[in-house]
N, C-alpha and C. Protein backbone atom coordinates (compact mmCIF):
# COMPACT_ATOMS: atom_id res chain seq x y z
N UNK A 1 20.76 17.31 -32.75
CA UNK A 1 20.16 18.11 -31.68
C UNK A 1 20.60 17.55 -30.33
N UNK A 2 20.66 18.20 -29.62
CA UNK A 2 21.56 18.21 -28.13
C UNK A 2 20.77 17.95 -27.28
N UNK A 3 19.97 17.19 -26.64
CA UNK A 3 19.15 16.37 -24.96
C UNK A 3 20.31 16.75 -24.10
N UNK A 4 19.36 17.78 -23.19
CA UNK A 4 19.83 18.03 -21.98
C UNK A 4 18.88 16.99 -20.83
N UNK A 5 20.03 16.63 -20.08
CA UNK A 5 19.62 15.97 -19.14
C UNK A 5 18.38 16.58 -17.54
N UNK A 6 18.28 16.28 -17.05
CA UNK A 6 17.34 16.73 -15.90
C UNK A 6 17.75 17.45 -14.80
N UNK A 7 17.82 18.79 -15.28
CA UNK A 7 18.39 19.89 -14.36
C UNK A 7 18.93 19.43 -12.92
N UNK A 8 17.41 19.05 -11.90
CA UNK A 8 17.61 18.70 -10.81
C UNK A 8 18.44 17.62 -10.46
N UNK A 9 18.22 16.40 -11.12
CA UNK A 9 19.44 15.14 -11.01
C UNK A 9 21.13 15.65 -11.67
N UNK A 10 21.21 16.36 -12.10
CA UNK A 10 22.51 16.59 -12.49
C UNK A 10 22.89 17.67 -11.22
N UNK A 11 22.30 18.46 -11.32
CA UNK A 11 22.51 20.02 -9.80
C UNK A 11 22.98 18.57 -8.71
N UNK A 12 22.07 17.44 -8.11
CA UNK A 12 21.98 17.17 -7.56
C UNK A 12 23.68 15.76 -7.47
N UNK A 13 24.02 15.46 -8.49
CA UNK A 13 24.80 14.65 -8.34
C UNK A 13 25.86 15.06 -8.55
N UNK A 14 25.58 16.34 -8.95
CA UNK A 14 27.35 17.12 -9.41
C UNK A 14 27.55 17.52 -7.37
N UNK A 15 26.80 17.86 -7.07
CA UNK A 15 27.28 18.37 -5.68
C UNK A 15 27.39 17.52 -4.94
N UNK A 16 26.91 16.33 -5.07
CA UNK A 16 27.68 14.98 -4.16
C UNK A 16 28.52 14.77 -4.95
N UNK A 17 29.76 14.79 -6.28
CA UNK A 17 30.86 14.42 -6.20
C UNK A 17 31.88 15.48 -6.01
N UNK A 18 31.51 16.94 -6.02
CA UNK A 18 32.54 17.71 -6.05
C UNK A 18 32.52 18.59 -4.74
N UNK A 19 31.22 17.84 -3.69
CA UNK A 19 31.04 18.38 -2.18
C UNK A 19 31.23 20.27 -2.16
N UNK A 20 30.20 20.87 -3.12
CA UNK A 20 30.42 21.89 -3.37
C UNK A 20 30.56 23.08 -1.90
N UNK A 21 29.78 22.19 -0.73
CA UNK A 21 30.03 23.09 0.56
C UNK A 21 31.34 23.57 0.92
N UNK A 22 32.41 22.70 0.17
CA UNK A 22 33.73 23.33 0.90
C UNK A 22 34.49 24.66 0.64
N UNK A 23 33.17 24.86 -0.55
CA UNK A 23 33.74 26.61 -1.39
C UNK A 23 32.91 27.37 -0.86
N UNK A 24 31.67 26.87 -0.42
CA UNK A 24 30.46 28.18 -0.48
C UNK A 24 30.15 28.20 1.27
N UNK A 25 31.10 27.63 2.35
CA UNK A 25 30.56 28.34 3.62
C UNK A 25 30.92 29.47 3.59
N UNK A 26 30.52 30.28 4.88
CA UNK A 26 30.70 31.62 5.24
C UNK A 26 32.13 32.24 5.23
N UNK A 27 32.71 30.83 6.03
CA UNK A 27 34.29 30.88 6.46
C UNK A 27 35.02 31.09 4.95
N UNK A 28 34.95 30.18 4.51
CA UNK A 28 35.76 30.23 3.17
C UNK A 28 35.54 31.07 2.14
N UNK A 29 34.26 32.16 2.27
CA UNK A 29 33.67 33.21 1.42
C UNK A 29 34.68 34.14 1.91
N UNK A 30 35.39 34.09 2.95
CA UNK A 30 35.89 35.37 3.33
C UNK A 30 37.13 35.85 2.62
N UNK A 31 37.56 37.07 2.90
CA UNK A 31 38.14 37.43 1.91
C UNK A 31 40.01 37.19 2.18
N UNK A 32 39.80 37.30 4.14
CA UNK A 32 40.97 36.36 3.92
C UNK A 32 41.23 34.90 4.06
N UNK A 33 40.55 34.33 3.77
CA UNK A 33 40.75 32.96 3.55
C UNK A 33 40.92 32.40 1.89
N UNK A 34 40.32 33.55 0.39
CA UNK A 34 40.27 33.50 -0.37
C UNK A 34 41.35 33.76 -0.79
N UNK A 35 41.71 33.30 -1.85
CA UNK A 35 43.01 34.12 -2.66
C UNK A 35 42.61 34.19 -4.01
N UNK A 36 43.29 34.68 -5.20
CA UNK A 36 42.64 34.84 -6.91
C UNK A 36 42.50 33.24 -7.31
N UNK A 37 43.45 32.43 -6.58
CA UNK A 37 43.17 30.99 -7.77
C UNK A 37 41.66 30.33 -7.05
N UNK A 38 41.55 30.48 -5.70
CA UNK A 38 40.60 30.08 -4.80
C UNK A 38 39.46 30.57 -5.48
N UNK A 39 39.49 31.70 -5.53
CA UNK A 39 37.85 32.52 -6.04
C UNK A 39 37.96 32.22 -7.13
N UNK A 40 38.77 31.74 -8.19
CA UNK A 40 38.73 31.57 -9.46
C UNK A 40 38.23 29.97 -9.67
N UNK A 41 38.16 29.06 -8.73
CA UNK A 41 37.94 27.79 -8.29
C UNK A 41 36.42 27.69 -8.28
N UNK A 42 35.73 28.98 -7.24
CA UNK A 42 34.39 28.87 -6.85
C UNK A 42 33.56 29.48 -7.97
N UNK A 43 34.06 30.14 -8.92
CA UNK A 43 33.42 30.84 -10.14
C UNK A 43 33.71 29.66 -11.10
N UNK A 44 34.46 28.86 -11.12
CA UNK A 44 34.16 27.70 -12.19
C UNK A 44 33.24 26.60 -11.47
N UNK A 45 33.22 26.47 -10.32
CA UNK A 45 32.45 25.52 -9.66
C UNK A 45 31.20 26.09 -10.23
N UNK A 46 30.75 27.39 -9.74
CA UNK A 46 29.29 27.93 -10.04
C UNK A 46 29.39 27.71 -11.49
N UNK A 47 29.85 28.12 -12.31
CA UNK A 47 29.67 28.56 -13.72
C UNK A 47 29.11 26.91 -14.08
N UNK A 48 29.88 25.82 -13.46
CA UNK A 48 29.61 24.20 -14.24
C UNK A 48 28.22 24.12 -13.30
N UNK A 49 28.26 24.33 -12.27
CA UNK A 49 26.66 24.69 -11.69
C UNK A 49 25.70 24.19 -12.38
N UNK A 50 25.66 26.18 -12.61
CA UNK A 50 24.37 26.70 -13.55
C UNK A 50 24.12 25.84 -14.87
N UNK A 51 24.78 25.31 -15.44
CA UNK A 51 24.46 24.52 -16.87
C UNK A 51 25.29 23.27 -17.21
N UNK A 52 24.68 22.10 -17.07
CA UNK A 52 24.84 21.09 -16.88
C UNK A 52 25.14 20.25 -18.26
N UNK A 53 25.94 19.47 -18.60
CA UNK A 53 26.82 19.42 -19.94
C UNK A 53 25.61 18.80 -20.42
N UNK A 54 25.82 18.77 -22.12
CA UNK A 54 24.66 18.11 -22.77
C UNK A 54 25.34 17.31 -23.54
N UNK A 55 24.21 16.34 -23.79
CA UNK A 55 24.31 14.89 -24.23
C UNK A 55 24.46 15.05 -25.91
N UNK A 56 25.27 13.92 -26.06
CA UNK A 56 25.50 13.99 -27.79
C UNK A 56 24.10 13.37 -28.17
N UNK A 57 24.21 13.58 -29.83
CA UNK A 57 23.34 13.56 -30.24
C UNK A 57 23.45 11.55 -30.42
N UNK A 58 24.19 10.85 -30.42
CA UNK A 58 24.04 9.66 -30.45
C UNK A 58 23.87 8.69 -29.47
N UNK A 59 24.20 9.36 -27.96
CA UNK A 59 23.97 9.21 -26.92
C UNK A 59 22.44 9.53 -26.75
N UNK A 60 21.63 10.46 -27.38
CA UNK A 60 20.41 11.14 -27.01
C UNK A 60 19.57 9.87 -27.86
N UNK A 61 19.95 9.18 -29.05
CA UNK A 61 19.16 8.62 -29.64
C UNK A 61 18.99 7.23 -29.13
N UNK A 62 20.34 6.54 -28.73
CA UNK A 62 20.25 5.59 -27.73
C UNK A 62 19.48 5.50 -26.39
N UNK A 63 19.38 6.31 -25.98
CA UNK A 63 18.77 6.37 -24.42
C UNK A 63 17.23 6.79 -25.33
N UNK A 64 16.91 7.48 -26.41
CA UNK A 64 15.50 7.31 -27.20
C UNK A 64 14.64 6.16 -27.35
N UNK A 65 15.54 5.09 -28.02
CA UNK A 65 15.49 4.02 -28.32
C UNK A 65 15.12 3.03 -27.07
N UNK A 66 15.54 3.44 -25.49
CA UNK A 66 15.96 2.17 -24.82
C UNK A 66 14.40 2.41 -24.17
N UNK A 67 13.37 3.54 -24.51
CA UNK A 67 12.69 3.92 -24.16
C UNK A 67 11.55 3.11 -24.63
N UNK A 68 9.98 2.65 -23.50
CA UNK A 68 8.93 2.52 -24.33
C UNK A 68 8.39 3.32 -24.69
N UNK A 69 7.41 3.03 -26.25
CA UNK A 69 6.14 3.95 -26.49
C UNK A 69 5.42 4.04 -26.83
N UNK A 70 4.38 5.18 -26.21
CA UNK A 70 3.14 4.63 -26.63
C UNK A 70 2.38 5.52 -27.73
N UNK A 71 2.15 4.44 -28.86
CA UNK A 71 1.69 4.84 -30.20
C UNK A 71 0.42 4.40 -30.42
N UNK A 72 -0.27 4.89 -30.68
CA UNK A 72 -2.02 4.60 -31.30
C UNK A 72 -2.68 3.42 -29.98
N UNK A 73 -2.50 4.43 -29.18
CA UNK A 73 -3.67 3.41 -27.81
C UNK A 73 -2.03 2.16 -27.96
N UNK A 74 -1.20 2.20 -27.86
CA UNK A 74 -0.68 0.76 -27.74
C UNK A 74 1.14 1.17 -27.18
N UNK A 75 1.32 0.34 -26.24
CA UNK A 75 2.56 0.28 -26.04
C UNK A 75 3.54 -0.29 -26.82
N UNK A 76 4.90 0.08 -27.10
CA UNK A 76 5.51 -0.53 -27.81
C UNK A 76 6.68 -0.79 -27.03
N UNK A 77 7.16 -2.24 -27.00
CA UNK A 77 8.43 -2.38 -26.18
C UNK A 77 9.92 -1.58 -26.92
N UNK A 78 10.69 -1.35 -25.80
CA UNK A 78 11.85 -0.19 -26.24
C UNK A 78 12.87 -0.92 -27.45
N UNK A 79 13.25 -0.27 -28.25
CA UNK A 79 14.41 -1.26 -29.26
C UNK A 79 15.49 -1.64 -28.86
N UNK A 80 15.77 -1.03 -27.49
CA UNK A 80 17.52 -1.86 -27.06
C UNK A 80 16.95 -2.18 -25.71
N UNK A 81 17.29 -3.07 -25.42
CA UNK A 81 16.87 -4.28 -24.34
C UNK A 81 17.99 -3.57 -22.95
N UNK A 82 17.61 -3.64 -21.62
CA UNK A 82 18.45 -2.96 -20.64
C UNK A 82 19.17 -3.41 -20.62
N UNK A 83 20.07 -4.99 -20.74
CA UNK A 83 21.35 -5.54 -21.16
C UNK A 83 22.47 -4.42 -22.08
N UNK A 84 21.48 -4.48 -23.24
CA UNK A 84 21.68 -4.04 -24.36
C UNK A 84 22.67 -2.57 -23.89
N UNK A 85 21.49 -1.49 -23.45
CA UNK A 85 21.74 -0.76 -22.85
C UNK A 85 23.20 -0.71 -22.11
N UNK A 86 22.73 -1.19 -21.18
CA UNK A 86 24.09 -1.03 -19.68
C UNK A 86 25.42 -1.22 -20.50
N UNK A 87 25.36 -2.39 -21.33
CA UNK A 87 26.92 -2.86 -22.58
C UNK A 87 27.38 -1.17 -23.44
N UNK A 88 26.15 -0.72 -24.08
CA UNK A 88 26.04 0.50 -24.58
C UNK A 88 27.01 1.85 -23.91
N UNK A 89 26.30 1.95 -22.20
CA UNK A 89 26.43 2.98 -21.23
C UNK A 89 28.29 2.99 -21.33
N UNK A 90 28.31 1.56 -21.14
CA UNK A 90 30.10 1.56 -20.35
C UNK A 90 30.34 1.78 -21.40
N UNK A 91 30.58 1.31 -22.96
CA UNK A 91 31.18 1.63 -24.09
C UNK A 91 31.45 3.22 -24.57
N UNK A 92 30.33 3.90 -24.00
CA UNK A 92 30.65 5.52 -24.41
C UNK A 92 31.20 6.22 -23.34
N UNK A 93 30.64 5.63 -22.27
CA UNK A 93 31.79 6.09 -21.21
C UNK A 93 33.38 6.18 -21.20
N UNK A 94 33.13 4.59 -21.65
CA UNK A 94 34.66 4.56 -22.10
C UNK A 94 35.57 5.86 -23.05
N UNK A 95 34.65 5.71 -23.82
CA UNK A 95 34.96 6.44 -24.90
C UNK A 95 35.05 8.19 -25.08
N UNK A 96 34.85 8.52 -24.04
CA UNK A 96 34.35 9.93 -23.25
C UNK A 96 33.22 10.48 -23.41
N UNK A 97 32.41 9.81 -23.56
CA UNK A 97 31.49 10.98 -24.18
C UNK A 97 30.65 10.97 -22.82
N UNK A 98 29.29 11.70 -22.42
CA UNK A 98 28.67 12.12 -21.27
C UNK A 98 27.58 11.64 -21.06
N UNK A 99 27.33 10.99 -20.16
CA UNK A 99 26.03 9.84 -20.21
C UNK A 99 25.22 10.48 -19.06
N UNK A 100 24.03 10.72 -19.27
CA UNK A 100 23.44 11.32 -17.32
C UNK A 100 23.09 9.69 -16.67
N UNK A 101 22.91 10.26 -15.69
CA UNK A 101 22.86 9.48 -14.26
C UNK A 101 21.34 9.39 -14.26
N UNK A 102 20.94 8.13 -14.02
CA UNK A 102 19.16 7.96 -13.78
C UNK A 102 19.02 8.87 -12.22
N UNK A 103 17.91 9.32 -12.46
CA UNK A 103 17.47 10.18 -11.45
C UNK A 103 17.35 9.06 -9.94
N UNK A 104 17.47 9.60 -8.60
CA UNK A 104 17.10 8.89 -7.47
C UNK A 104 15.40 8.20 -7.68
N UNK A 105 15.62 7.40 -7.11
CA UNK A 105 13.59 6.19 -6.46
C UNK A 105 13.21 7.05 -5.73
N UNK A 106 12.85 7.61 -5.65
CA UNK A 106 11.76 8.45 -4.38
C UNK A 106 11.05 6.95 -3.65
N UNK A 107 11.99 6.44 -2.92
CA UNK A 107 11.43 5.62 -2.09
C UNK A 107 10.27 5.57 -0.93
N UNK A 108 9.96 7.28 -0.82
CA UNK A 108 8.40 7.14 -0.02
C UNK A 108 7.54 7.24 -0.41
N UNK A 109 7.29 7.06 -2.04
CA UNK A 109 6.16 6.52 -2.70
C UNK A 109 5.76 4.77 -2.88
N UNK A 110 6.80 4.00 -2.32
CA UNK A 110 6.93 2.54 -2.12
C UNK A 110 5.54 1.77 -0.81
N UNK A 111 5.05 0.66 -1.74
CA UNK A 111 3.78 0.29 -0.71
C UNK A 111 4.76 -0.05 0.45
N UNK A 112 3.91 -0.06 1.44
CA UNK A 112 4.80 -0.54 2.68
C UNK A 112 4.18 -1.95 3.05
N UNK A 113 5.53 -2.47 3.54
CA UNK A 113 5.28 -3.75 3.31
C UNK A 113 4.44 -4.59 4.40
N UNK A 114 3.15 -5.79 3.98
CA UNK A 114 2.31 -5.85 4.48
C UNK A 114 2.68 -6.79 6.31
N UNK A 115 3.77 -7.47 6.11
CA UNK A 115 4.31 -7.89 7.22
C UNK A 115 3.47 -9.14 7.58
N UNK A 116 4.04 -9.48 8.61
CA UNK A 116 2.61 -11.02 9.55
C UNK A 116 2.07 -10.78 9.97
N UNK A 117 0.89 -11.41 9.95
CA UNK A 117 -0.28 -11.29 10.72
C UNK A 117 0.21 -11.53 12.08
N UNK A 118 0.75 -12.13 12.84
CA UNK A 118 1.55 -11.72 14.26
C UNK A 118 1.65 -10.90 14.59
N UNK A 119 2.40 -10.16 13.67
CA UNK A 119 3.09 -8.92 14.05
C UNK A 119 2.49 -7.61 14.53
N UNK A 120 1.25 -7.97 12.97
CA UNK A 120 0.25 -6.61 12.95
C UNK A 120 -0.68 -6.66 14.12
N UNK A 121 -0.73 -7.64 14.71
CA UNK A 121 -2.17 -7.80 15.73
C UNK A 121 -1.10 -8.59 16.81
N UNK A 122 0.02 -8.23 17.10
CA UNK A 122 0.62 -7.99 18.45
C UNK A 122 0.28 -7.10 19.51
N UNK A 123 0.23 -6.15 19.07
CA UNK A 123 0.19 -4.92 19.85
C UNK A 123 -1.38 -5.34 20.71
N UNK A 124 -2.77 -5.25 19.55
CA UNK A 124 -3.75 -6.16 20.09
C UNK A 124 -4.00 -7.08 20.77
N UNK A 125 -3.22 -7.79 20.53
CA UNK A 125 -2.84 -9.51 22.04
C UNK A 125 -2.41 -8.98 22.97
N UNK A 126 -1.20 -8.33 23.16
CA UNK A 126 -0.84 -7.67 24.46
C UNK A 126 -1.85 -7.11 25.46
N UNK A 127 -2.22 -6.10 24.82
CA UNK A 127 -3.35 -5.42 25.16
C UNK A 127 -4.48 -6.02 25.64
N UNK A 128 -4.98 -7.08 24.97
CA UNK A 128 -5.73 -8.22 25.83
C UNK A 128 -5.36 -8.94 26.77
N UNK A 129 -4.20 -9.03 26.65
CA UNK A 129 -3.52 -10.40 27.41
C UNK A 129 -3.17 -9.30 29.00
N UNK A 130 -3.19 -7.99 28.81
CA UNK A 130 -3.07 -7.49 30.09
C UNK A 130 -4.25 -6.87 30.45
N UNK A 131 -5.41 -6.56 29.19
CA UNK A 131 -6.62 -6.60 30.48
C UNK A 131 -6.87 -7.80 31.28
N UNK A 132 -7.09 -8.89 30.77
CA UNK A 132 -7.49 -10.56 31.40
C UNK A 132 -6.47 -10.52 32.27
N UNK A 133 -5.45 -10.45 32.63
CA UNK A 133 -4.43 -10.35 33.75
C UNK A 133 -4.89 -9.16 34.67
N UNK A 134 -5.80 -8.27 34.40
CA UNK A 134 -6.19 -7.20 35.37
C UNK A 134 -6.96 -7.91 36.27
N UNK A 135 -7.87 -8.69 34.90
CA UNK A 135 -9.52 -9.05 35.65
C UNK A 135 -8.94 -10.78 36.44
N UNK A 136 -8.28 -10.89 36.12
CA UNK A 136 -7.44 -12.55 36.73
C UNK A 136 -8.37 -12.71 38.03
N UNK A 137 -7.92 -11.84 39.15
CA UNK A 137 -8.38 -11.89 40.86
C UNK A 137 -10.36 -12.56 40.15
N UNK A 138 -10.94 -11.52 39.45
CA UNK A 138 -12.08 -11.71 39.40
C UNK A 138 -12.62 -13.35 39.07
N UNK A 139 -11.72 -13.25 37.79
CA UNK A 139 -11.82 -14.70 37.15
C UNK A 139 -11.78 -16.36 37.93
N UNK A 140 -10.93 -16.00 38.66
CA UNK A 140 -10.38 -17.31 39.60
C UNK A 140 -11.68 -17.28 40.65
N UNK A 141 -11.94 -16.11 41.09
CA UNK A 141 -13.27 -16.14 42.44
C UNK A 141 -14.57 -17.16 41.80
N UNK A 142 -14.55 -16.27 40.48
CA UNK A 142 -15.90 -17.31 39.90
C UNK A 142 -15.67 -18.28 39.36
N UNK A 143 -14.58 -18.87 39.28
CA UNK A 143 -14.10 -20.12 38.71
C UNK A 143 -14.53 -21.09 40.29
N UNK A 144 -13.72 -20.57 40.94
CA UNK A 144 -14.01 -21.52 42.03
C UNK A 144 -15.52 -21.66 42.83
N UNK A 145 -15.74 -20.36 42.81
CA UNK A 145 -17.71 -20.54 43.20
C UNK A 145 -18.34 -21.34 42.19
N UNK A 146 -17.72 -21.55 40.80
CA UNK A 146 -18.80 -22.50 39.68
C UNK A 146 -18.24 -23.89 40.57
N UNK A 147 -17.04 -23.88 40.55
CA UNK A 147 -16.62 -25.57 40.63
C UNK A 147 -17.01 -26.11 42.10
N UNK A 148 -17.14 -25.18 43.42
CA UNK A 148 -18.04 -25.66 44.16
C UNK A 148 -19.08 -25.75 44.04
N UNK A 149 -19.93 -25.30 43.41
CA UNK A 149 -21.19 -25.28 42.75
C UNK A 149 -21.51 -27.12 42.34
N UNK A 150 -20.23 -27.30 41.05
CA UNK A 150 -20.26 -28.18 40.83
C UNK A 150 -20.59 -29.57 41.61
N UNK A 151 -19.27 -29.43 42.12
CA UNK A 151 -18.59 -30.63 43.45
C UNK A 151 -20.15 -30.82 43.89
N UNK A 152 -20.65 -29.77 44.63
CA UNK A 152 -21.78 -30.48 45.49
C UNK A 152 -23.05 -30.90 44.76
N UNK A 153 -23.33 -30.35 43.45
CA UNK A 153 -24.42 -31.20 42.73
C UNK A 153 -23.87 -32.81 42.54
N UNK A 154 -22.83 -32.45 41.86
CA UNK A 154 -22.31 -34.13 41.51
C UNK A 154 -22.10 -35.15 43.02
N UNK A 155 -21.60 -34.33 44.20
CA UNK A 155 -21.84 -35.06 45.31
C UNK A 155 -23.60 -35.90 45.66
N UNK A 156 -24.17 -34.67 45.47
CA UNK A 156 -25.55 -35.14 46.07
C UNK A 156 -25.97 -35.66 44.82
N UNK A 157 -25.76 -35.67 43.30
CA UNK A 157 -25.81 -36.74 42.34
C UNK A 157 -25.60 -38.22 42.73
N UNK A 158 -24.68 -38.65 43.74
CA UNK A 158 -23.76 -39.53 43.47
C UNK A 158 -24.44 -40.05 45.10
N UNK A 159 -24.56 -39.74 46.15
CA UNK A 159 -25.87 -39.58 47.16
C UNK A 159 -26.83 -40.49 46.95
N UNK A 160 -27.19 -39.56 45.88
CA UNK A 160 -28.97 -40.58 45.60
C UNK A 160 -29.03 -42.01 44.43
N UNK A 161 -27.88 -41.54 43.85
CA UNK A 161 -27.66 -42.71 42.87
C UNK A 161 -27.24 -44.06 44.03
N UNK A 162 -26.46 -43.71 45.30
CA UNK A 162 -26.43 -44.78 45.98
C UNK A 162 -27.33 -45.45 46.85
N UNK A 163 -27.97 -44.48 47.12
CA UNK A 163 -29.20 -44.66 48.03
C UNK A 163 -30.44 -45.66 47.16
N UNK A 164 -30.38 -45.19 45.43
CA UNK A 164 -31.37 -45.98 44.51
C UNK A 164 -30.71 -47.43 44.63
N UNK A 165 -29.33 -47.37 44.72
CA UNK A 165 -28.87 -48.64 44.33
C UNK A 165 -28.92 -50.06 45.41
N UNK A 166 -28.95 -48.98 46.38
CA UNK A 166 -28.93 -49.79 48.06
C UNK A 166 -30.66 -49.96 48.16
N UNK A 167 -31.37 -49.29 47.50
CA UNK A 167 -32.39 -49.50 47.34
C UNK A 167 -33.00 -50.50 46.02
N UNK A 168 -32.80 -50.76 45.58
CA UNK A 168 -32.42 -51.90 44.25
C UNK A 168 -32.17 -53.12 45.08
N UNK A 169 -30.84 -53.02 45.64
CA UNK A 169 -30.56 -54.75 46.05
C UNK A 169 -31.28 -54.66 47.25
N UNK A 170 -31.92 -53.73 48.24
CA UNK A 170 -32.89 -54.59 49.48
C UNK A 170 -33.95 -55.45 48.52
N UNK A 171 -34.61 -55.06 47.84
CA UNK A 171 -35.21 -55.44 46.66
C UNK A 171 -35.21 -56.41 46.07
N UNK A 172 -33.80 -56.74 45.55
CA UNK A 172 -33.50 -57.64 45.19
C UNK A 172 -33.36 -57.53 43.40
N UNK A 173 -33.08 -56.53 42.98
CA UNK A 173 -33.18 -55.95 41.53
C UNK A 173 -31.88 -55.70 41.88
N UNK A 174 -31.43 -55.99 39.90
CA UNK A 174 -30.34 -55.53 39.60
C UNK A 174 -30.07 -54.12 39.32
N UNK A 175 -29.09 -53.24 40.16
CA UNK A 175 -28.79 -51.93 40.32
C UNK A 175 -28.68 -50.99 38.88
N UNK A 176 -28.42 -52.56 37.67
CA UNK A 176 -28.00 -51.75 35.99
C UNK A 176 -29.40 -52.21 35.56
N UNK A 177 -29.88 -52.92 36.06
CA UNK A 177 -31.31 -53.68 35.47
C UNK A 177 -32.55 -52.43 34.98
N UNK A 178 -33.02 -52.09 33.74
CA UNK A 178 -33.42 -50.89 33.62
C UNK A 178 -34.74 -51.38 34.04
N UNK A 179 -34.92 -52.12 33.65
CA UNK A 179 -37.31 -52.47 34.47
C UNK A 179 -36.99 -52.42 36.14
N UNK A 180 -36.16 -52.97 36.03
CA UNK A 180 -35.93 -53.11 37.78
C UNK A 180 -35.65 -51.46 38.38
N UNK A 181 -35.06 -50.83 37.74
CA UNK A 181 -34.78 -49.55 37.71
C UNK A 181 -36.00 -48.53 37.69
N UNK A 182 -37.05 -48.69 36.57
CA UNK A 182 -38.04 -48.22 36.26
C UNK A 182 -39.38 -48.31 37.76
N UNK A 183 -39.17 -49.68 38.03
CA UNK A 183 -39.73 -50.28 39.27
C UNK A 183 -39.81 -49.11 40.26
N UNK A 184 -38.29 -49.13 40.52
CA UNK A 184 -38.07 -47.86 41.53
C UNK A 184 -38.65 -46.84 41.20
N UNK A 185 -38.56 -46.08 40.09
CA UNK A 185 -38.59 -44.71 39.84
C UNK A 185 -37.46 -44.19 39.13
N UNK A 186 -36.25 -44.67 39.07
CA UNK A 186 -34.72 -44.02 38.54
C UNK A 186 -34.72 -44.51 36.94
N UNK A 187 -35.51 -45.19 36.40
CA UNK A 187 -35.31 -45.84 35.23
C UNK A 187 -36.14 -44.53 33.99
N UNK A 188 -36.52 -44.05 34.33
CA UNK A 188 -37.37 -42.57 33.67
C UNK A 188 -36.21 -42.33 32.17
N UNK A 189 -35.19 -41.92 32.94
CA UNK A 189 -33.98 -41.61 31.61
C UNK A 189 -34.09 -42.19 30.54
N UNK A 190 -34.18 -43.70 30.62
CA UNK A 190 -34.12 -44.47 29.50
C UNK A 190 -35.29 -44.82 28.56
N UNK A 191 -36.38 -44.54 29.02
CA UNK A 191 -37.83 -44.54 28.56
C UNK A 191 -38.38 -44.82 27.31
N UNK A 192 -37.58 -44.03 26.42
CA UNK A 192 -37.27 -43.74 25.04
C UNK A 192 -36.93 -44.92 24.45
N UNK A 193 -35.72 -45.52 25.35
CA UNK A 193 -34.58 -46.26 24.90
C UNK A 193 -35.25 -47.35 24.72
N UNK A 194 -36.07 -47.95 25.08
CA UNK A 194 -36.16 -49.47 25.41
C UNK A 194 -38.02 -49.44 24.95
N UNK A 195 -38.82 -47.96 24.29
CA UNK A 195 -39.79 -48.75 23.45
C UNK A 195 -39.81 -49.35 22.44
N UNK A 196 -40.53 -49.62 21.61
CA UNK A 196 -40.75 -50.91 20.65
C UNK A 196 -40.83 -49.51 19.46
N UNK A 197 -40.30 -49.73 18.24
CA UNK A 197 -40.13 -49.03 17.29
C UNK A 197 -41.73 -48.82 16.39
N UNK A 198 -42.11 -48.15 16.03
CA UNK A 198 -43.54 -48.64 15.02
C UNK A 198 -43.30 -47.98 13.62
């Protein structure tokens, strides 16, 4: 019994090798551009067309074979291994006989590929990175109103810490001395530090 191959992949690969457009434009349909061997050219082109050669029957059982299947709920691996196969393909080729062509990958059924995390959340960084460059003017104003802010607490920090200390040695207390410290009033911080454990 004779396996015909897959209409569409054969239509489809016979006309990429025999570039069937160069018989069937408008121009070359015409009648003087045609002559009897010409039109007799485009009627065998069509005729191999329409029906696409069929596979021997030992060719049909091989490509059967290279096949898996599935029998009682269970897969069964194919009996000729794709090695096996391909050694097979060229040997009957050789030999003339007619082998079909595996059909094209429909490559836009393929996952697309997941890429770097860089990459994907680039577009996102940008996009941030030029709002914060909008708001920049804003950013720097309150940067610098905090850090004067700062400056003058830590100034008048630094003020009274000298004033305690100049106040310590009229005294006659040591300025690190924490009772002597406490004496004053500035020793409060450490309070904790220096009771007796129970």
């Amino acid at each position: 019994m004779a396996v015909e191959a897959c209409w569409s992949c054969m239509r489809r690969n016979f006309l990429l090798a025999h570039s069937l457009r160069k018989f069937t434009t408008p121009r070359t349909l015409s009648p003087i551009f045609l002559s009897r061997s010409s039109n007799n050219a485009v009627e065998n082109v069509m005729a191999q067309e329409t029906k696409p050669p069929s596979v021997s029957p030992e060719v049909a059982q091989i490509l059967e074979d290279s096949r898996p299947k599935f029998i009682n709920n269970n897969w069964h691996k194919p009996k000729i291994s794709a090695r096996r196969l391909a050694e097979l393909r060229k040997a009957y080729i050789a030999q003339g006989f007619y082998w079909p062509k595996k059909p094209m990958i429909d490559r836009g059924l393929d996952k697309t590929p997941k890429g770097h995390k860089y990459e994907r959340e680039k577009e996102e960084r940008l996009a941030k990175i030029e709002e914060n460059m909008n708001n920049m003017p804003r950013i720097i104003e309150e940067y610098r109103k905090k850090m004067i802010e700062l400056r003058s607490k830590r100034k008048d920090e630094r003020k009274a810490s000298n004033l305690k200390a100049v106040e310590a040695k009229r005294m006659g207390i040591h300025p690190k001395d924490p009772r002597g410290l406490a004496a004053i009033g500035q020793g409060n911080k450490n309070k904790k530090k220096f009771q007796k454990k129970v």
